[in-house]
Protein backbone atom coordinates (compact mmCIF):
# COMPACT_ATOMS: atom_id res chain seq x y z
CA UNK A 1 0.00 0.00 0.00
CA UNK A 2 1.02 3.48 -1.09
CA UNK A 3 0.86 6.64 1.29
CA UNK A 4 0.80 10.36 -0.08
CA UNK A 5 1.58 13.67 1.22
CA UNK A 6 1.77 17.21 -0.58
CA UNK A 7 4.02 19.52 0.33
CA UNK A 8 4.70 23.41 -0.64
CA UNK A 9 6.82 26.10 -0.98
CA UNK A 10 7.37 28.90 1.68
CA UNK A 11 9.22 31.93 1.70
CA UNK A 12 10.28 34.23 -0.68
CA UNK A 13 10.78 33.16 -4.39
CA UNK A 14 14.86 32.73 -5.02
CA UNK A 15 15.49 31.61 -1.83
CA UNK A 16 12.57 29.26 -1.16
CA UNK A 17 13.71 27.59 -4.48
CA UNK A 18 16.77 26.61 -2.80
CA UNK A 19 14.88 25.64 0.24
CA UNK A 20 11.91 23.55 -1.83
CA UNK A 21 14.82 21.32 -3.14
CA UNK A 22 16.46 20.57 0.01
CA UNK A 23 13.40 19.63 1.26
CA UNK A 24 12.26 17.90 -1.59
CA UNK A 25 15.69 15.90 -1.19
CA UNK A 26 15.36 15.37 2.99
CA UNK A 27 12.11 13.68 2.12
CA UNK A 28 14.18 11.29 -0.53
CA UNK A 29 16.42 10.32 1.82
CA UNK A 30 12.81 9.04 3.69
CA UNK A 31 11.92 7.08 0.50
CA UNK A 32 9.42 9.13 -0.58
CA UNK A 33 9.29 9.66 -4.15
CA UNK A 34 7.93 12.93 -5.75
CA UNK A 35 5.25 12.13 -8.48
CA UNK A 36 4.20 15.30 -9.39
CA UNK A 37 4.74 19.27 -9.15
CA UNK A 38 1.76 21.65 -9.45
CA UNK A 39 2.07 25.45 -9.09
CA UNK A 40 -1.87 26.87 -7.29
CA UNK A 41 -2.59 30.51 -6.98
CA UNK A 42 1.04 30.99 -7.66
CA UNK A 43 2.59 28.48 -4.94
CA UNK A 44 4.71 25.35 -6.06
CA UNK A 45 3.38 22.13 -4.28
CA UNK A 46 4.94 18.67 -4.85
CA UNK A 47 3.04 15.49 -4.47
CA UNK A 48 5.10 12.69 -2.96
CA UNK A 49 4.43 8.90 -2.18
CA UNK A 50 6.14 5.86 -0.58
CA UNK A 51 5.35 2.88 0.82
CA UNK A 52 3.58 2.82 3.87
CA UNK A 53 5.37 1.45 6.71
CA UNK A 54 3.70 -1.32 8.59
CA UNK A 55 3.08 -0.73 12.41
């Protein structure tokens, strides 16, 4: 089974970039995988999924 989770940009433009893609690539390190980028009323989200850890 799959689990999701969006997550978005914050901050200013330049350096949130910078700040988007080291979080992007903290959650990697998790195994989650980004499927998809979508920009809404003019912030960038990222949809991400891994496998959901059994408990």
């Amino acid at each position: 089974m799959k689990e999701y989770k969006i997550i978005k940009q914050t901050g200013t433009a330049i350096k949130s970039q910078q700040n988007f893609e080291d979080l992007i690539n903290s959650y990697a390190k998790m195994d989650w995988k980004l499927i998809n980028m979508l920009t809404h009323r003019g912030i960038l989200k990222a949809v991400i999924e891994r496998d959901k850890k059994e408990e």
